[in-house]
Protein backbone atom coordinates (compact mmCIF):
# COMPACT_ATOMS: atom_id res chain seq x y z
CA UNK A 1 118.80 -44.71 12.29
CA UNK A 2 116.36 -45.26 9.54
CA UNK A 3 117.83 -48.54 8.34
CA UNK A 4 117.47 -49.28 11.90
CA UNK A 5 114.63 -48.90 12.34
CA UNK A 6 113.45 -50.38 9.19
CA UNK A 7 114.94 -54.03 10.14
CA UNK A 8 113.37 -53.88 13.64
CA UNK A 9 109.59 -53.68 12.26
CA UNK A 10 110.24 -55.82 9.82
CA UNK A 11 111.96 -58.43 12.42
CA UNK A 12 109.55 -56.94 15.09
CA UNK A 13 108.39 -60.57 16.88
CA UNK A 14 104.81 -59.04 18.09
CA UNK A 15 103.75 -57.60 14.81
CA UNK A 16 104.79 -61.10 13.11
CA UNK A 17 102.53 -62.66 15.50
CA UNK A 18 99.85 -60.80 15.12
CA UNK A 19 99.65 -60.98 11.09
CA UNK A 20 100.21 -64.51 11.27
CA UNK A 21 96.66 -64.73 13.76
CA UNK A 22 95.12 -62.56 11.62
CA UNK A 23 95.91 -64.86 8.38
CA UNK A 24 95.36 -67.81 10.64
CA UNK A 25 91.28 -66.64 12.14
CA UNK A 26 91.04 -65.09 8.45
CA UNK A 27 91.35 -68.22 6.67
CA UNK A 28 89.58 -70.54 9.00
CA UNK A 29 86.59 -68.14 8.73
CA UNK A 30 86.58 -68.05 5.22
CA UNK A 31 87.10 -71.79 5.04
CA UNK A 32 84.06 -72.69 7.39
CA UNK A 33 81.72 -69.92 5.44
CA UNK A 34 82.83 -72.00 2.10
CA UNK A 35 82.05 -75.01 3.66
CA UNK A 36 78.64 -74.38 4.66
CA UNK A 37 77.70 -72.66 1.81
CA UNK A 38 79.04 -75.49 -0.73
CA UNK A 39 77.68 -78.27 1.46
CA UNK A 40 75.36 -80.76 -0.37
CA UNK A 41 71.45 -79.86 0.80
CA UNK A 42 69.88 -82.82 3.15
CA UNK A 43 66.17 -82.67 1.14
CA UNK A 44 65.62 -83.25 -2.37
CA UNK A 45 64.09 -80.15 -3.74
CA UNK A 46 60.80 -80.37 -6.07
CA UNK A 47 60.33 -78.57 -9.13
CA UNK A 48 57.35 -78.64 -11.72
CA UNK A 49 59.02 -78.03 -14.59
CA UNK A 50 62.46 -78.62 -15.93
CA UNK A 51 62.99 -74.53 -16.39
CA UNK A 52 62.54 -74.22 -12.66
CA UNK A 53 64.89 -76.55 -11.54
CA UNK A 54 67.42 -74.95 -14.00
CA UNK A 55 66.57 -71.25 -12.71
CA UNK A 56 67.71 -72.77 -9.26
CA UNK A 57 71.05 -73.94 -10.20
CA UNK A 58 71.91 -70.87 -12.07
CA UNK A 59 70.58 -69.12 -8.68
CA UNK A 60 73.18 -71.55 -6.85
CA UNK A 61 75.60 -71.54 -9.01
CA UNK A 62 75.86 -67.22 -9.22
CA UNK A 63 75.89 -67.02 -5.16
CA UNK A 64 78.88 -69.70 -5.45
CA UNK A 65 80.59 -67.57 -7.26
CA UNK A 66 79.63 -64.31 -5.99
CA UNK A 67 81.23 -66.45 -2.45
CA UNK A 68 84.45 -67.01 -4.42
CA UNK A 69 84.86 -63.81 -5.44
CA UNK A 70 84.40 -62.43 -1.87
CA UNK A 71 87.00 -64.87 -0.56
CA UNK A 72 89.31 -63.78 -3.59
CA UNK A 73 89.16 -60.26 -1.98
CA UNK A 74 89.98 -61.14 1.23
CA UNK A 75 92.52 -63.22 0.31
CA UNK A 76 94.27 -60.30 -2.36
CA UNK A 77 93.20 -57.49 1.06
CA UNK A 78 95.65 -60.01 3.41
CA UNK A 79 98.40 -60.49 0.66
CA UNK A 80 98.34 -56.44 0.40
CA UNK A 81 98.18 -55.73 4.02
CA UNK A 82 101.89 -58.37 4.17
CA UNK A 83 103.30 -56.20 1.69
CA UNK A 84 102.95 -53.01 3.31
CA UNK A 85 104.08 -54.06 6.45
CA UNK A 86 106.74 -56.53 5.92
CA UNK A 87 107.91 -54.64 2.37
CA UNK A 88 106.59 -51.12 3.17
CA UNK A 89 104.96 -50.73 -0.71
CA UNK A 90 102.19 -51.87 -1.88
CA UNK A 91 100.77 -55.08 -3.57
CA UNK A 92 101.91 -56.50 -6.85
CA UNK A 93 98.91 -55.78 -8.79
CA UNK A 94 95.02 -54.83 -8.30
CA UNK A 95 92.04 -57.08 -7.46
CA UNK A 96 90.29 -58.65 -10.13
CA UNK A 97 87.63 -61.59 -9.45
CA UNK A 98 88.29 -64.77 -10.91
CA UNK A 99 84.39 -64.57 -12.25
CA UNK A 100 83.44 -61.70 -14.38
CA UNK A 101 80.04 -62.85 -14.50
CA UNK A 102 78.17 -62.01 -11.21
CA UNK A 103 74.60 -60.72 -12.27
CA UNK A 104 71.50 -62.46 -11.08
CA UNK A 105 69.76 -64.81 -13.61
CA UNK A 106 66.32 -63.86 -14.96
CA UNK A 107 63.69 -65.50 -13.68
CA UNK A 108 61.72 -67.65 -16.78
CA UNK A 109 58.52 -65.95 -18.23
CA UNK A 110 54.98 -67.90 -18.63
CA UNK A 111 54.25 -67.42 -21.83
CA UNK A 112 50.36 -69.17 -21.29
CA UNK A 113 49.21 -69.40 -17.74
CA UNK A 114 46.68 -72.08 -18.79
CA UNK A 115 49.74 -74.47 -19.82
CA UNK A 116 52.85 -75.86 -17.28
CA UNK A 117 56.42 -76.07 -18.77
CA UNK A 118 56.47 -73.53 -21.94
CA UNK A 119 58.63 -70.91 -20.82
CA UNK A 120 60.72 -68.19 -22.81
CA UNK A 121 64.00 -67.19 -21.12
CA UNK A 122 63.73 -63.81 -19.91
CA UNK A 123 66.70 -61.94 -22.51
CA UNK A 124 69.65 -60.10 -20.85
CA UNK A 125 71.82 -57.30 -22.40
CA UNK A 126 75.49 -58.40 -23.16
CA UNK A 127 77.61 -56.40 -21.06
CA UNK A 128 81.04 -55.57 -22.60
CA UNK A 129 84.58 -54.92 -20.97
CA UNK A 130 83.97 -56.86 -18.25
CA UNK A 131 87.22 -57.56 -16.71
CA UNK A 132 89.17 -60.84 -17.42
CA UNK A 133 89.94 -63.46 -14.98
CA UNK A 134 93.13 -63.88 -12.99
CA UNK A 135 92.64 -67.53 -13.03
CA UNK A 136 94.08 -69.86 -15.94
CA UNK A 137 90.44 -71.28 -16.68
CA UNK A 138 87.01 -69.51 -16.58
CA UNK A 139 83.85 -70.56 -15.18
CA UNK A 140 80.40 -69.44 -16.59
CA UNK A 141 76.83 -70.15 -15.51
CA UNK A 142 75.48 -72.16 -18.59
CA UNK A 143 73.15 -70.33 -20.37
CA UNK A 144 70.00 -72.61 -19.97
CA UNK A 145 68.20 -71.92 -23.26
CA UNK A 146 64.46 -73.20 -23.48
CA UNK A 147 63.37 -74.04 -27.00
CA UNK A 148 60.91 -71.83 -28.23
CA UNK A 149 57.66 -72.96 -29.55
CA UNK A 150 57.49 -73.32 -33.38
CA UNK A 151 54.72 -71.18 -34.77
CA UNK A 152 51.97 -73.76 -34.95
CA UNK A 153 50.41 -74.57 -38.24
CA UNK A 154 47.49 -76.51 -39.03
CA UNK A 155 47.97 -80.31 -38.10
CA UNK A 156 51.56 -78.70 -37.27
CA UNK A 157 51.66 -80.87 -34.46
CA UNK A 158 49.49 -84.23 -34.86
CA UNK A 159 50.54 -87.16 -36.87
CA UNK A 160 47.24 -87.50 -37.93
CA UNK A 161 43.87 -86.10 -39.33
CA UNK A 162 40.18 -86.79 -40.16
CA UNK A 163 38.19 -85.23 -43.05
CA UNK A 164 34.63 -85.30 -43.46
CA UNK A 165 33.36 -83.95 -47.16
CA UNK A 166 29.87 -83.26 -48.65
CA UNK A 167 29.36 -82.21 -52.02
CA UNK A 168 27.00 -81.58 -55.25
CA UNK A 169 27.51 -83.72 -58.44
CA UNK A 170 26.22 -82.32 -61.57
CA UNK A 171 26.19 -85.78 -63.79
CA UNK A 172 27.51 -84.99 -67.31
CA UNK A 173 27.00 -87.80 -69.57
CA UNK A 174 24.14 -90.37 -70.04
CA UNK A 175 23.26 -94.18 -70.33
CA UNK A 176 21.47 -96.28 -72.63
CA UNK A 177 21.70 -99.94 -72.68
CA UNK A 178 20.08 -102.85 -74.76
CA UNK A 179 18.97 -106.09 -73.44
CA UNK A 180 17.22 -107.85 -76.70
CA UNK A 181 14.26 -105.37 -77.13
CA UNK A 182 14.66 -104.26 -73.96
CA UNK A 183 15.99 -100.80 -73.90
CA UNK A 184 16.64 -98.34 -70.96
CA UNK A 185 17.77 -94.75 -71.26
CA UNK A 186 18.98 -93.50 -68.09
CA UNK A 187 19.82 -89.84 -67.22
CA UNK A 188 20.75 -88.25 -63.61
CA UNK A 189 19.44 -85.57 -62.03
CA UNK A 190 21.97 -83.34 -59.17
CA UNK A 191 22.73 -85.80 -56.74
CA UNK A 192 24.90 -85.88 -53.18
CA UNK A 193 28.56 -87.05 -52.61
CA UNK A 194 29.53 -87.73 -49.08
CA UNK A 195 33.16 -88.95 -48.25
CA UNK A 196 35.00 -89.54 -44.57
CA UNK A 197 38.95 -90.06 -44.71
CA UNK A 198 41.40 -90.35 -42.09
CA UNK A 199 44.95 -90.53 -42.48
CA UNK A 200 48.41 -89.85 -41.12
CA UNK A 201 50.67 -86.23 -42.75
CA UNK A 202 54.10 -86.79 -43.85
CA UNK A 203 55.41 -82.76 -44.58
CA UNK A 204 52.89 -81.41 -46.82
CA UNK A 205 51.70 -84.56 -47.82
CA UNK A 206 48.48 -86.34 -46.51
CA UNK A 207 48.02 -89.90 -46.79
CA UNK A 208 44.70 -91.14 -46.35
CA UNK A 209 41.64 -93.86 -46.57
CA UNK A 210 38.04 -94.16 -45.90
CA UNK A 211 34.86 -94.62 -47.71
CA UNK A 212 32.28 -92.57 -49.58
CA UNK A 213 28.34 -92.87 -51.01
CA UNK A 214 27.13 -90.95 -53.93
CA UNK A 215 23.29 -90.60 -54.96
CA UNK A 216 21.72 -89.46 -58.24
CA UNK A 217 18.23 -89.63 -58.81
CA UNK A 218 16.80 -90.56 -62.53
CA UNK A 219 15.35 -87.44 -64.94
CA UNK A 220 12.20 -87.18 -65.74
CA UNK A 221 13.33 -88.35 -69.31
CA UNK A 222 14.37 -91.48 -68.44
CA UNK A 223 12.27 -94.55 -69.34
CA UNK A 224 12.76 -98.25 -69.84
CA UNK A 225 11.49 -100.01 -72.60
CA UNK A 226 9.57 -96.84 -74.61
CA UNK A 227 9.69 -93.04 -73.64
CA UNK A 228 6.77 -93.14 -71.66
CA UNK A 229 7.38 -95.78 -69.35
CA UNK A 230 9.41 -93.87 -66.78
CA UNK A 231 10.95 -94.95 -63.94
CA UNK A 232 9.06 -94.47 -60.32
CA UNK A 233 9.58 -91.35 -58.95
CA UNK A 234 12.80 -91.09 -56.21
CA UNK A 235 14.63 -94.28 -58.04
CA UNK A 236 17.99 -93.74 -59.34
CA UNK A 237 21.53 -94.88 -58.74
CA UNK A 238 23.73 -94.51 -55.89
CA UNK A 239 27.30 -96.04 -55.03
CA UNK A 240 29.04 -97.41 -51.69
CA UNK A 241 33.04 -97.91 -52.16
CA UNK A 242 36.07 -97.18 -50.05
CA UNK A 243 38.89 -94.71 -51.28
CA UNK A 244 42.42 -94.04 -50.95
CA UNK A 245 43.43 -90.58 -51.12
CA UNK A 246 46.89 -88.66 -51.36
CA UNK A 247 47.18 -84.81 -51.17
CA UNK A 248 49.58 -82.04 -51.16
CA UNK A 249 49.34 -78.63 -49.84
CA UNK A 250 50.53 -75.46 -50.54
CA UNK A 251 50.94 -72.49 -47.96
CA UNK A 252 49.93 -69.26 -49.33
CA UNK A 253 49.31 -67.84 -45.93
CA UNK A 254 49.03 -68.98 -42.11
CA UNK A 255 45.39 -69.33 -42.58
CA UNK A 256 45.28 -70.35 -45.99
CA UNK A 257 46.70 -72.92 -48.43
CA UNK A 258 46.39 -74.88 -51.45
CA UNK A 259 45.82 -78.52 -52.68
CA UNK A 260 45.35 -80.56 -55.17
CA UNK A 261 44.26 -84.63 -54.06
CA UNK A 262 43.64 -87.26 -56.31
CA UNK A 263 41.17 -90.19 -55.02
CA UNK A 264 41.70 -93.88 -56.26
CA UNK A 265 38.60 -96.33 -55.01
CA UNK A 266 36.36 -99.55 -55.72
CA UNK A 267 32.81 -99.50 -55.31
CA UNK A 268 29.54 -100.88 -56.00
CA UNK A 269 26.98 -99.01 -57.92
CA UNK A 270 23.15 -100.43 -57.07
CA UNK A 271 21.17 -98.98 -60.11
CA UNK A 272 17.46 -98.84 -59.81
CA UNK A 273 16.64 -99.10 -63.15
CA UNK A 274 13.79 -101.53 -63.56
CA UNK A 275 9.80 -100.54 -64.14
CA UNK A 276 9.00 -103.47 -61.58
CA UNK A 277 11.19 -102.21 -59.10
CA UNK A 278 14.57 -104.72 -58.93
CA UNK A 279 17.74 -103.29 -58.63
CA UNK A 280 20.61 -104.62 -60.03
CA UNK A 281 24.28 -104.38 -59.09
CA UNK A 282 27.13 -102.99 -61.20
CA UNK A 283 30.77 -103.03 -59.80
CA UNK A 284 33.04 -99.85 -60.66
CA UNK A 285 36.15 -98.28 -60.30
CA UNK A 286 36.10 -94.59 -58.61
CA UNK A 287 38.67 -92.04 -59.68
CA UNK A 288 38.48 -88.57 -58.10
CA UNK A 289 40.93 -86.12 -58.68
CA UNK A 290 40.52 -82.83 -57.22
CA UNK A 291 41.95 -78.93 -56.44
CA UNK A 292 40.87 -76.32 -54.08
CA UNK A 293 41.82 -74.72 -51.19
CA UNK A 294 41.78 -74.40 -46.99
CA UNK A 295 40.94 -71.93 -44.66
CA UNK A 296 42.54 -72.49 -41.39
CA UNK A 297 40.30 -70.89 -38.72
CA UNK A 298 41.58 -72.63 -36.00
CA UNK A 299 44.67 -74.54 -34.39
CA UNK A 300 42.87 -77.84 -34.91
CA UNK A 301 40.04 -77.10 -37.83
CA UNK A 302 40.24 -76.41 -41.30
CA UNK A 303 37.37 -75.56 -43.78
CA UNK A 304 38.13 -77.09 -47.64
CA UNK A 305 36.14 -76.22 -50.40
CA UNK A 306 37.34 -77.06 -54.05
CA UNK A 307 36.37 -78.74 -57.51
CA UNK A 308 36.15 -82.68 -58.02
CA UNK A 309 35.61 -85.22 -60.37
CA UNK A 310 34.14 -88.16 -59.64
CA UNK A 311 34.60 -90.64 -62.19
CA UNK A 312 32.73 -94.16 -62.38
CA UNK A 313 30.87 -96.57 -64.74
CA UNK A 314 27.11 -95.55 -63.95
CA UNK A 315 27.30 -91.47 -63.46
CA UNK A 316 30.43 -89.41 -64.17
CA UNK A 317 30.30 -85.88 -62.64
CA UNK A 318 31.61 -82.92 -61.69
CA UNK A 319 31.25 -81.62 -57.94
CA UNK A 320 31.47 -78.87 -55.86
CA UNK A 321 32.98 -79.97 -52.63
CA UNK A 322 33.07 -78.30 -49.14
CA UNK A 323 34.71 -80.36 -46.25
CA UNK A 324 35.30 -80.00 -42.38
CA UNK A 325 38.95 -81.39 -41.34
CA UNK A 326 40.63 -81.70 -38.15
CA UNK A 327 43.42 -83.18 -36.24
CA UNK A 328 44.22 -86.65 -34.64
């Protein structure tokens, strides 16, 4: 009676009809939902930054799957549901989704409000023994990563820079020349340096040009001819020339570094040195090496203050330089 029994609800014509329309509506259902749901959007969607747009497709991309996985399980439910009532036992094996992976993404975080398009992916915890899929391939959500902003140093990001210096030059040598029985003895008060260089920065190393003007007035002891016929008051020497300059720096800190330049130039000195008031005009070579340091008090200013010496024909001295720089 059992065995009967067993073959008629297994060969039982209603109850084969009624699994097969329930396996028929189920997978027409599931079909048109997976349809609509994959079908390609009819606008173009706008995004301001490249980070947004990416946000969206991993927001696509985890409903897809969360879809597929849904389907799976009404697909394994059906299969189970045959079993036990054409078999009597149950199903082979247990669910498992073909994507392990079904957590929402994280939505990017504006690191500056005052500037579009530098994001910093929000960071998720790993989670472990998540369950492997059934499938013979798995398919992740790629992990959008957003480069992260390099710690900016000074002229960190420009290709170029500008320096404007000023300094005091403490003349250490001086002059006496002979023309017949003409003879002038010229020594140099303090005087002024002033330089401007701009230039491009290859790694540590700045490459620049530009021009500079130094002015020393005459001592008091400084006469033409005989002790006592000084010079007028407010004459002395100064020189115009342009410069090329090359320096390397050293970081000791964020805020602070190190240098050491050396200055290569051609000038003209115009030397006042005449009772009657003519000048006369003395070309020179200008070498200027020099060491210091930088204070970086901002992202795009730097303070430099340092030793130089300023090396040329008329007055050789020794300065105290402070300069302003800044980026291009």
């Amino acid at each position: 009676m059992r065995l009967s029994t067993k073959l008629k609800t297994r060969t039982n014509p209603s109850g084969l009809c009624r699994i097969m329309a329930n396996c028929f509506f189920s997978l027409v259902f599931s079909s048109t939902l997976s349809a609509e749901a994959l079908q390609a959007p009819t606008s173009q969607d706008y995004f301001d930054s490249p980070v947004e747009q990416s946000f969206h497709r991993q927001k696509v991309i985890t409903t897809m799957k969360k879809e597929v996985n849904s389907y799976s399980e009404r697909l394994h439910d059906l299969q189970d549901r045959f079993y036990r009532i054409f078999y009597g036992q149950e199903g082979a094996s247990s669910h498992l989704a073909p994507f392990s992976d079904t957590s929402e993404p994280l939505a990017p975080i504006l690191t500056n409000e005052n500037t579009k398009g530098n994001y910093i992916d929000a960071v998720e915890p790993k989670k472990e023994g998540s369950p492997r899929s059934q499938l013979a391939f798995e398919v992740d959500a790629a992990e959008g990563k957003v480069p992260q902003a390099k710690e900016e140093r000074f002229l960190g990001s420009g290709r170029g820079y500008w320096i404007l210096r000023s300094g005091l030059l403490i003349p250490h040598s001086s002059n006496k020349s002979s023309s017949g029985s003409n003879v002038k003895y010229r020594k140099y008060n303090s005087g002024v340096l002033t330089e401007l260089m701009v230039g491009a920065k290859i790694e540590r190393i700045r490459i620049g040009a530009g021009v500079m003007f130094r002015f020393n007035s005459f001592h008091s002891s400084s006469y033409e001819a005989n002790p006592g016929n000084h010079f007028e008051s407010g004459n002395g020497s100064s020189t115009f020339g342009g410069c090329l300059e090359v320096c390397y720096y050293h970081a000791i800190s964020k805020q602070f570094e190190l240098f050491a330049r050396m200055g290569l130039g051609y000038g003209v000195s115009v030397i006042e040195d005449s009772v009657s008031g003519n000048s006369r005009y003395d070309p020179t070579f200008i070498l200027s090496p020099s060491v210091g340091g930088r204070w970086n008090f901002s992202d795009s200013l730097s303070l430099d203050f340092g030793y130089s010496y300023v090396h040329e024909n008329e007055a050789p001295a020794h300065g105290l330089v402070l300069g302003l720089a800044g980026k291009i």
